[in-house]
PDB file of N, CA and C in Angstrom:
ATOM      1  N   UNK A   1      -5.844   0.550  -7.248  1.00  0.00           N
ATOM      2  CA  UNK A   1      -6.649   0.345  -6.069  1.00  0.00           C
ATOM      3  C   UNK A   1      -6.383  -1.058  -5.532  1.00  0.00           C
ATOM      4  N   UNK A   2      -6.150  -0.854  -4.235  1.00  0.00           N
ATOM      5  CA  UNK A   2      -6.238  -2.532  -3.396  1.00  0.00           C
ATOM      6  C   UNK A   2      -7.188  -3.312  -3.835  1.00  0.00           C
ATOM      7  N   UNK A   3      -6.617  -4.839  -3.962  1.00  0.00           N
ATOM      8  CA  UNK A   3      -7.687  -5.503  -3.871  1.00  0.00           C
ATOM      9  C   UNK A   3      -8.623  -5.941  -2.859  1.00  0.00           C
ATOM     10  N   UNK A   4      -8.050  -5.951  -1.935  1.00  0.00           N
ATOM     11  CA  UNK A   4      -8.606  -6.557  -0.463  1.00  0.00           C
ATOM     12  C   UNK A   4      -8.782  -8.056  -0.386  1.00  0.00           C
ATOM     13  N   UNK A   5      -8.131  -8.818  -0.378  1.00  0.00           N
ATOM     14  CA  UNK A   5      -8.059  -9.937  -0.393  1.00  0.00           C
ATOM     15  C   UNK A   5      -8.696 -10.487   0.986  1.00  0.00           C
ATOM     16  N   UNK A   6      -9.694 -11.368   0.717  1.00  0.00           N
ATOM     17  CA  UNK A   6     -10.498 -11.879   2.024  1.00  0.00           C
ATOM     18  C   UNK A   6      -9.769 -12.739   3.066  1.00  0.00           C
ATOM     19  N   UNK A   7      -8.494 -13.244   2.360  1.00  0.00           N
ATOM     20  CA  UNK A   7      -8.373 -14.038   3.420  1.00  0.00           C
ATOM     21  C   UNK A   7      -6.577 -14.419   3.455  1.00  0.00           C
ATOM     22  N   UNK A   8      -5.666 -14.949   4.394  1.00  0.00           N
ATOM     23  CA  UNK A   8      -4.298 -15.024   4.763  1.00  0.00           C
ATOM     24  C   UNK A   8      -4.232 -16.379   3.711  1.00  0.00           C
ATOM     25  N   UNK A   9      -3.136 -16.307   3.134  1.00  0.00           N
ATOM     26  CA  UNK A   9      -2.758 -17.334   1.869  1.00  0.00           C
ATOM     27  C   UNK A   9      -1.950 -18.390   2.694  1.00  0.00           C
ATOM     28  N   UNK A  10      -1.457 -17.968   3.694  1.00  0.00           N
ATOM     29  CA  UNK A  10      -0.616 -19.263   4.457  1.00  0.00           C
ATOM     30  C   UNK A  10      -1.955 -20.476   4.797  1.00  0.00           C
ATOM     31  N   UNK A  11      -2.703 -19.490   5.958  1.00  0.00           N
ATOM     32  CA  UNK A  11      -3.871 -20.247   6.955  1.00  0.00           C
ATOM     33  C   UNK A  11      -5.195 -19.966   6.553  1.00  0.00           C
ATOM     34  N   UNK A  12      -5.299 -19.426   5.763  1.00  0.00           N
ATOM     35  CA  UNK A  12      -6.982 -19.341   4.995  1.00  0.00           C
ATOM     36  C   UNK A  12      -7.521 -18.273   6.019  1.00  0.00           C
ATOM     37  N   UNK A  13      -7.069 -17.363   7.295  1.00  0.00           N
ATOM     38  CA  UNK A  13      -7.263 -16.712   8.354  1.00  0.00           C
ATOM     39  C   UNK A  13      -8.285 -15.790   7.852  1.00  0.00           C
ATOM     40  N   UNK A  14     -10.107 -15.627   7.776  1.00  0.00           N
ATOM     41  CA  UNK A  14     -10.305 -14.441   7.243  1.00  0.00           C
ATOM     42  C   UNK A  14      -9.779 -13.151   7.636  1.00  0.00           C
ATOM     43  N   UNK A  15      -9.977 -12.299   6.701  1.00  0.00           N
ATOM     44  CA  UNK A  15      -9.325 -11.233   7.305  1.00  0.00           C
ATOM     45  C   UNK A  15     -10.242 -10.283   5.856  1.00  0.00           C
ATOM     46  N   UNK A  16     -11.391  -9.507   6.943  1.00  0.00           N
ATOM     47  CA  UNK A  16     -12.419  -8.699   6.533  1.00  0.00           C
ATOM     48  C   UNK A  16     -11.513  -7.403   5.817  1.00  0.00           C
ATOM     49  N   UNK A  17     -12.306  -6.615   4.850  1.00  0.00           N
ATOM     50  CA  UNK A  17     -11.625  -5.507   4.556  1.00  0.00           C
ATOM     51  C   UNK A  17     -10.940  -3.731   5.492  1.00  0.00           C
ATOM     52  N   UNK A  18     -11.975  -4.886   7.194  1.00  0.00           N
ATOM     53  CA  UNK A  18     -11.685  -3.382   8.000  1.00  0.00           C
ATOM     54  C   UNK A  18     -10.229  -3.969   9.026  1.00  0.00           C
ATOM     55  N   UNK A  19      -9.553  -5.065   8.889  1.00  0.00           N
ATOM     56  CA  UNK A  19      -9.089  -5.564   9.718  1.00  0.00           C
ATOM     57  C   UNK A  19      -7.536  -4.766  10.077  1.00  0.00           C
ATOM     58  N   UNK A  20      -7.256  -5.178  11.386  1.00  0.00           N
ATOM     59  CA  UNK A  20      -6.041  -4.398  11.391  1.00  0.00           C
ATOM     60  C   UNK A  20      -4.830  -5.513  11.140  1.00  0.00           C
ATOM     61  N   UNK A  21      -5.131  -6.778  10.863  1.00  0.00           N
ATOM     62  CA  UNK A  21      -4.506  -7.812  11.216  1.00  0.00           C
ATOM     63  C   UNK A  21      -3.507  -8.488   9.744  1.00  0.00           C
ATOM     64  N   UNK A  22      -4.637  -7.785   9.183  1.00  0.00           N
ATOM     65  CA  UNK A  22      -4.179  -7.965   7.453  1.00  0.00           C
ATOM     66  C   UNK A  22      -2.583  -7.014   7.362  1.00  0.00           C
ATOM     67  N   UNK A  23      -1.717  -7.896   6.746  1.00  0.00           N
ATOM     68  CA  UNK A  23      -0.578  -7.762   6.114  1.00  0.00           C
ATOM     69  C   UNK A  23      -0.273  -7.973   4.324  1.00  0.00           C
ATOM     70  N   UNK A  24       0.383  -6.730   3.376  1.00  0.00           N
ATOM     71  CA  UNK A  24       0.166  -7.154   2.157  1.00  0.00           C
ATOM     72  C   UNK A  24       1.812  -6.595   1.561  1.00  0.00           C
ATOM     73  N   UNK A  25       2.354  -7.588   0.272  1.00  0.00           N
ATOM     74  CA  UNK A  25       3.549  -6.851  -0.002  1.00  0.00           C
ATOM     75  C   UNK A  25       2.613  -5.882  -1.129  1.00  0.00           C
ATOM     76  N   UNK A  26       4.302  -5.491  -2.072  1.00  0.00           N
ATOM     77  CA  UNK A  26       3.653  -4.652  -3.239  1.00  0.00           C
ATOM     78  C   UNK A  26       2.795  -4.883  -4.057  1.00  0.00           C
ATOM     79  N   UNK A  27       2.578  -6.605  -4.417  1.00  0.00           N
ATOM     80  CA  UNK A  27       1.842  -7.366  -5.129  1.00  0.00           C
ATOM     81  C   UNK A  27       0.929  -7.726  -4.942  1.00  0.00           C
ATOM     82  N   UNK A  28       0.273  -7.314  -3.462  1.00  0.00           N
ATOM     83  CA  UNK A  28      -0.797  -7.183  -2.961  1.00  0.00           C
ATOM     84  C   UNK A  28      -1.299  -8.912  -2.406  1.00  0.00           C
ATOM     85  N   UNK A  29       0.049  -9.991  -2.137  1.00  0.00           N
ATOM     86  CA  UNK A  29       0.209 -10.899  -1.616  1.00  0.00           C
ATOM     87  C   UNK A  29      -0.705 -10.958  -0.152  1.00  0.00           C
ATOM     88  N   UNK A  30      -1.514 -11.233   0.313  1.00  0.00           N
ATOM     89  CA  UNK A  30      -2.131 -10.554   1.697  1.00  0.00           C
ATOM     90  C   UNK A  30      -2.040 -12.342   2.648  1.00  0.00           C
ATOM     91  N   UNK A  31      -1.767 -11.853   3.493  1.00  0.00           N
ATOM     92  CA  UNK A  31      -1.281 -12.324   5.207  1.00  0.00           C
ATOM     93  C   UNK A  31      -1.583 -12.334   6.161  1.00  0.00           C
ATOM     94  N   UNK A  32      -2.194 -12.933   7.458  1.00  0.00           N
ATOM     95  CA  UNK A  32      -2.857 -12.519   8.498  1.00  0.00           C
ATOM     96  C   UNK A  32      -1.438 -11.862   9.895  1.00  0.00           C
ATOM     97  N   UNK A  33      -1.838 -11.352  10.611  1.00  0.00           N
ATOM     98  CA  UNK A  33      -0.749 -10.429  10.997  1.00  0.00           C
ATOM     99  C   UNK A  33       0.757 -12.056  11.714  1.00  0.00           C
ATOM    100  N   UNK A  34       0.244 -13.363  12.317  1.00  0.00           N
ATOM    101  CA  UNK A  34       0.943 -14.174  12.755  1.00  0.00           C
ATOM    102  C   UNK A  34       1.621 -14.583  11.817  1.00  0.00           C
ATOM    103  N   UNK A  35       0.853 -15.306  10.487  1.00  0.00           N
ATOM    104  CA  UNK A  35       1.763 -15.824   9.536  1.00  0.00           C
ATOM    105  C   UNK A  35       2.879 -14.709   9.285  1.00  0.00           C
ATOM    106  N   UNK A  36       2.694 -13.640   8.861  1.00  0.00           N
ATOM    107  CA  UNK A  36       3.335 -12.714   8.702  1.00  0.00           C
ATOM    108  C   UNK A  36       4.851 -12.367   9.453  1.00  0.00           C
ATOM    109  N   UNK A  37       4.483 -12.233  10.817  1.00  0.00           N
ATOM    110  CA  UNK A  37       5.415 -12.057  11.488  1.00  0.00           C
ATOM    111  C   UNK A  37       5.703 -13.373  12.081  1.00  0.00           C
ATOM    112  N   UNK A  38       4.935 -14.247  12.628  1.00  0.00           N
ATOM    113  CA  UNK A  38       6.412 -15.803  12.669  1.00  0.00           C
ATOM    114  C   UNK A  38       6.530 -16.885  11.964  1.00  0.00           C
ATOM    115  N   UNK A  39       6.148 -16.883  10.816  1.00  0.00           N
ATOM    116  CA  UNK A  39       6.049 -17.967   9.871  1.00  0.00           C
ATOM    117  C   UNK A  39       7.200 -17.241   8.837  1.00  0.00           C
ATOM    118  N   UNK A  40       6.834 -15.841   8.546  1.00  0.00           N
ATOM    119  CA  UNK A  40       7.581 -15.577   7.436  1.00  0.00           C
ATOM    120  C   UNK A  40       8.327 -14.243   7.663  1.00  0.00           C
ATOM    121  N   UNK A  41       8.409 -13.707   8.785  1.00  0.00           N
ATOM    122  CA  UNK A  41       9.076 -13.007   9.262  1.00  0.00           C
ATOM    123  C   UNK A  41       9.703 -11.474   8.829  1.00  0.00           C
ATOM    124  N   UNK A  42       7.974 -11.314   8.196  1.00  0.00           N
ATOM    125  CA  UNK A  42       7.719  -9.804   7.077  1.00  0.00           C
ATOM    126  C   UNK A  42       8.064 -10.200   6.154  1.00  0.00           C
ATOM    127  N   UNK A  43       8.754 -11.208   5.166  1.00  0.00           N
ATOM    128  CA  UNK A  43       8.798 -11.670   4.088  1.00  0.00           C
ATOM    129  C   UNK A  43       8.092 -12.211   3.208  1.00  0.00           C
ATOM    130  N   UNK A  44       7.588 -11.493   1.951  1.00  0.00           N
ATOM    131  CA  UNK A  44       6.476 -12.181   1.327  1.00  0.00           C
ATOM    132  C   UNK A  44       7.151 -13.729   0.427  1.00  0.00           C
ATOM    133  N   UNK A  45       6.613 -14.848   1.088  1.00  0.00           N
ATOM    134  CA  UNK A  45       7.448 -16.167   0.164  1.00  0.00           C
ATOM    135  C   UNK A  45       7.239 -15.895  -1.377  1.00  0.00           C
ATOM    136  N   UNK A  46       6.490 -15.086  -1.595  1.00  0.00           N
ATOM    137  CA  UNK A  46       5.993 -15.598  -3.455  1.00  0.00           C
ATOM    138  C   UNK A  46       7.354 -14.230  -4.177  1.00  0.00           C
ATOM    139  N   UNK A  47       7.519 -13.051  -3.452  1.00  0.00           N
ATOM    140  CA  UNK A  47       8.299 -12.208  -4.054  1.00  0.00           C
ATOM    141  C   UNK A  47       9.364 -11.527  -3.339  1.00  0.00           C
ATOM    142  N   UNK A  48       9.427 -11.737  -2.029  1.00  0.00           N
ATOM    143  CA  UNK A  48      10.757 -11.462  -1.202  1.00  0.00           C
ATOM    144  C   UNK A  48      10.363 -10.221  -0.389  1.00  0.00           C
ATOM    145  N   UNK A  49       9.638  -9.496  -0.448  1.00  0.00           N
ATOM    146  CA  UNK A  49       9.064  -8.230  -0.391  1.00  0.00           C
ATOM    147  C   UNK A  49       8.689  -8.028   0.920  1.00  0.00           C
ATOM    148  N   UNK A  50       8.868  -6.977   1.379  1.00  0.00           N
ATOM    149  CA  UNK A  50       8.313  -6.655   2.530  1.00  0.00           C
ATOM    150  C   UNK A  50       6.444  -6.545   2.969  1.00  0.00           C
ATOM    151  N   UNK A  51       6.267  -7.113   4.103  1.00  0.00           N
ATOM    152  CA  UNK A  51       4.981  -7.310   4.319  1.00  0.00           C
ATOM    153  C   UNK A  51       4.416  -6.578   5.616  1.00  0.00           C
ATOM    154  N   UNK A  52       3.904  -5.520   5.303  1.00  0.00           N
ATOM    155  CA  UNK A  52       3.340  -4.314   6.093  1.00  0.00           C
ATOM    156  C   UNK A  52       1.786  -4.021   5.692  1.00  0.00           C
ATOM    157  N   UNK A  53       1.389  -3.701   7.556  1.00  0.00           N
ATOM    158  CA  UNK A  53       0.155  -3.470   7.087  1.00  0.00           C
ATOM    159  C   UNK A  53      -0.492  -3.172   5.956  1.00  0.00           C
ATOM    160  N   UNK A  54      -1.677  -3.810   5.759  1.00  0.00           N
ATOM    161  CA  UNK A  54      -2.750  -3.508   5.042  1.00  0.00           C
ATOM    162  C   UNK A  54      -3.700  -2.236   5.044  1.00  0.00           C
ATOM    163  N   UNK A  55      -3.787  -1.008   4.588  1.00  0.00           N
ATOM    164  CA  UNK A  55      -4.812  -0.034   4.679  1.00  0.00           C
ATOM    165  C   UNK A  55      -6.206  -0.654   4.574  1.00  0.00           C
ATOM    166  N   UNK A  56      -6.754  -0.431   5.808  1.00  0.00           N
ATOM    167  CA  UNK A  56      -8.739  -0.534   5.250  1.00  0.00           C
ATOM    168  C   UNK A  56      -9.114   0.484   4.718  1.00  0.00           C
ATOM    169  N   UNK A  57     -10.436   0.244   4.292  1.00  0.00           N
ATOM    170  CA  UNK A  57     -11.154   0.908   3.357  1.00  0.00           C
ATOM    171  C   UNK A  57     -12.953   0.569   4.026  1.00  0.00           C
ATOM    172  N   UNK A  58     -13.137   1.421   4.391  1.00  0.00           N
ATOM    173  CA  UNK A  58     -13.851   1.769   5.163  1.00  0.00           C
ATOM    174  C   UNK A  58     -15.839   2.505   4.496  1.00  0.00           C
ATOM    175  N   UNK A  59     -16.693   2.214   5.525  1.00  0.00           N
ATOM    176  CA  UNK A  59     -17.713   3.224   5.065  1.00  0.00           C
ATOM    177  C   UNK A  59     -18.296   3.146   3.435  1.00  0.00           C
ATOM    178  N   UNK A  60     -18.373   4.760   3.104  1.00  0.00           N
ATOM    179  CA  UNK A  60     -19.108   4.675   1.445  1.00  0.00           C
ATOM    180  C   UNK A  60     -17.563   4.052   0.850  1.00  0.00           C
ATOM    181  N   UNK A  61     -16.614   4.306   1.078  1.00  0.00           N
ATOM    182  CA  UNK A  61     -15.686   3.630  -0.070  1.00  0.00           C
ATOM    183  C   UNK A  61     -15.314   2.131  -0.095  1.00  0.00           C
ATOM    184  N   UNK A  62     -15.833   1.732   1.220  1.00  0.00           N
ATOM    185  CA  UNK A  62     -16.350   0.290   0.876  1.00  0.00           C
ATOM    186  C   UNK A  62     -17.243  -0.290   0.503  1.00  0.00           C
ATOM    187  N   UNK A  63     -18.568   0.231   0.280  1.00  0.00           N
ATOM    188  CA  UNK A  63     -19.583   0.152  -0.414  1.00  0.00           C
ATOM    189  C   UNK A  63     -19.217   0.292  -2.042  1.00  0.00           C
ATOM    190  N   UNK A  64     -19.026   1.123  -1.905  1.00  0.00           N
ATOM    191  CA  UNK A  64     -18.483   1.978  -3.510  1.00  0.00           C
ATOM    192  C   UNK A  64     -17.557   0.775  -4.467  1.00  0.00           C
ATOM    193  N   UNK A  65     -16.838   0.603  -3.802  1.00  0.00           N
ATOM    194  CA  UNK A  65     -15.362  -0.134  -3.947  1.00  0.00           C
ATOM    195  C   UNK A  65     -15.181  -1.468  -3.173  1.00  0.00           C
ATOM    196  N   UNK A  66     -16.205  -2.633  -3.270  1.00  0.00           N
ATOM    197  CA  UNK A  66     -16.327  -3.371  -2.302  1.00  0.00           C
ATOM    198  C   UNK A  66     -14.781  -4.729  -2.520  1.00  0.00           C
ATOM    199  N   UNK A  67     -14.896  -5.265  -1.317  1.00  0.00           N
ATOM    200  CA  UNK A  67     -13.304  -6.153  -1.212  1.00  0.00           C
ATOM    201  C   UNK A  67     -13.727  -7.252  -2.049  1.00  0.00           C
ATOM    202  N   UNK A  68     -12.461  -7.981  -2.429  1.00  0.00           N
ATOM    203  CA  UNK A  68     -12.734  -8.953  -3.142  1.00  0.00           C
ATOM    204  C   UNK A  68     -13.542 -10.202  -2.300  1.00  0.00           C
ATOM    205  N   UNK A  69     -13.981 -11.047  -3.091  1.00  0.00           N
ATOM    206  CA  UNK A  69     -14.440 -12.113  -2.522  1.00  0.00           C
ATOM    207  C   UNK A  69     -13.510 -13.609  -2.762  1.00  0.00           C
ATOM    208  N   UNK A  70     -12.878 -13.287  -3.777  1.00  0.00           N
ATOM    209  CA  UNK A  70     -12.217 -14.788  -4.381  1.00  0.00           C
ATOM    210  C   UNK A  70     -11.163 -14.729  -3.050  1.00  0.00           C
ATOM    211  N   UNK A  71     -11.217 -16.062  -2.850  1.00  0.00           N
ATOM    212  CA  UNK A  71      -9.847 -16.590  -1.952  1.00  0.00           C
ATOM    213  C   UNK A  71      -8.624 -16.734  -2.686  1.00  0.00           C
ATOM    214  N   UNK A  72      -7.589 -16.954  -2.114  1.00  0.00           N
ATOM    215  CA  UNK A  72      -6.454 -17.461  -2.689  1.00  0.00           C
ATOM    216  C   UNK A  72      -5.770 -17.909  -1.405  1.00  0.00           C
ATOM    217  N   UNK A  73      -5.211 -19.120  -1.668  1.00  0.00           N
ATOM    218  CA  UNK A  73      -4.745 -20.047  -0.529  1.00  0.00           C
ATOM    219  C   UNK A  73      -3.611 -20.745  -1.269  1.00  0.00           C
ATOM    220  N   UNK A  74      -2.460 -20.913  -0.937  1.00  0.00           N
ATOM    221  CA  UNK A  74      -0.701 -21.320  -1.028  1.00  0.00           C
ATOM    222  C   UNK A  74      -0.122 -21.854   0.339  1.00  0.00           C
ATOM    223  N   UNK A  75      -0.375 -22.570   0.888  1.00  0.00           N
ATOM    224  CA  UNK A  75       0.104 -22.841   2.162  1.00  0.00           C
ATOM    225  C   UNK A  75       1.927 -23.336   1.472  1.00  0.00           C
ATOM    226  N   UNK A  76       1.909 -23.953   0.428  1.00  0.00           N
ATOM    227  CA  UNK A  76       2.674 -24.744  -0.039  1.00  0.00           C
ATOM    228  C   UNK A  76       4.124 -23.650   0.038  1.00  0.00           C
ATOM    229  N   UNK A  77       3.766 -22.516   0.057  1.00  0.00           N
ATOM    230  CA  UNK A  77       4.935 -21.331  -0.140  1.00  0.00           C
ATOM    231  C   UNK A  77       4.798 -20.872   1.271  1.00  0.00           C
ATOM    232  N   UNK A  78       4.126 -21.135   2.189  1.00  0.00           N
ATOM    233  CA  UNK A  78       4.541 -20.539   3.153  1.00  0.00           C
ATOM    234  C   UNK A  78       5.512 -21.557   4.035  1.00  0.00           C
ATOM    235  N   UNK A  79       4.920 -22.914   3.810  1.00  0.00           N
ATOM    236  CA  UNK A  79       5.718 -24.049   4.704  1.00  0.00           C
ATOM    237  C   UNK A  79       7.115 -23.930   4.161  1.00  0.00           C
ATOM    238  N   UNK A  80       7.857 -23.388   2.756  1.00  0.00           N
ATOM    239  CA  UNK A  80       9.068 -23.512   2.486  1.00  0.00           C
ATOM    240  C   UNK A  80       9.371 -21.681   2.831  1.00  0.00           C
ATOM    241  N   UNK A  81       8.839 -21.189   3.826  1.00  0.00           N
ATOM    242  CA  UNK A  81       9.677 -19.815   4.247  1.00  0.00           C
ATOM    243  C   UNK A  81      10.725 -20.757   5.324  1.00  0.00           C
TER     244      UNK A  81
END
């Protein structure tokens, strides 16, 4: 199951669990849709990986299954894309 990561690791950008803006690789690295596409240019810096939308999770299965809350912030890997 996704984690849902609250927020873009480049720019701290929140990015809620319904957002369309959220970008994640396989590792579940998550991105706000700009960093994504012109900072790093669908490339996840931490694993090389492609970075495509994020699925929301919506309603009772967000209740059920709520998003994470912990941040995670790396600007340091995005300034060397």
């Amino acid at each position: 199951m996704l984690i849902l990561k609250p927020n873009c690791e480049c720019c701290d950008a929140d990015l809620p669990p319904e957002s369309g803006e959220a970008r994640i690789c396989s590792f579940e690295c998550t991105f706000c849709a700009v960093c994504a596409d012109d900072v790093l240019a669908g490339i996840c810096p931490n694993c090389g990986g492609d970075l495509v939308p994020r699925p929301a999770r919506k309603g009772a299965m967000l209740a059920r299954f709520p998003a994470s809350t912990e941040r995670c912030l790396r600007p340091e890997s995005c300034a060397s894309a």
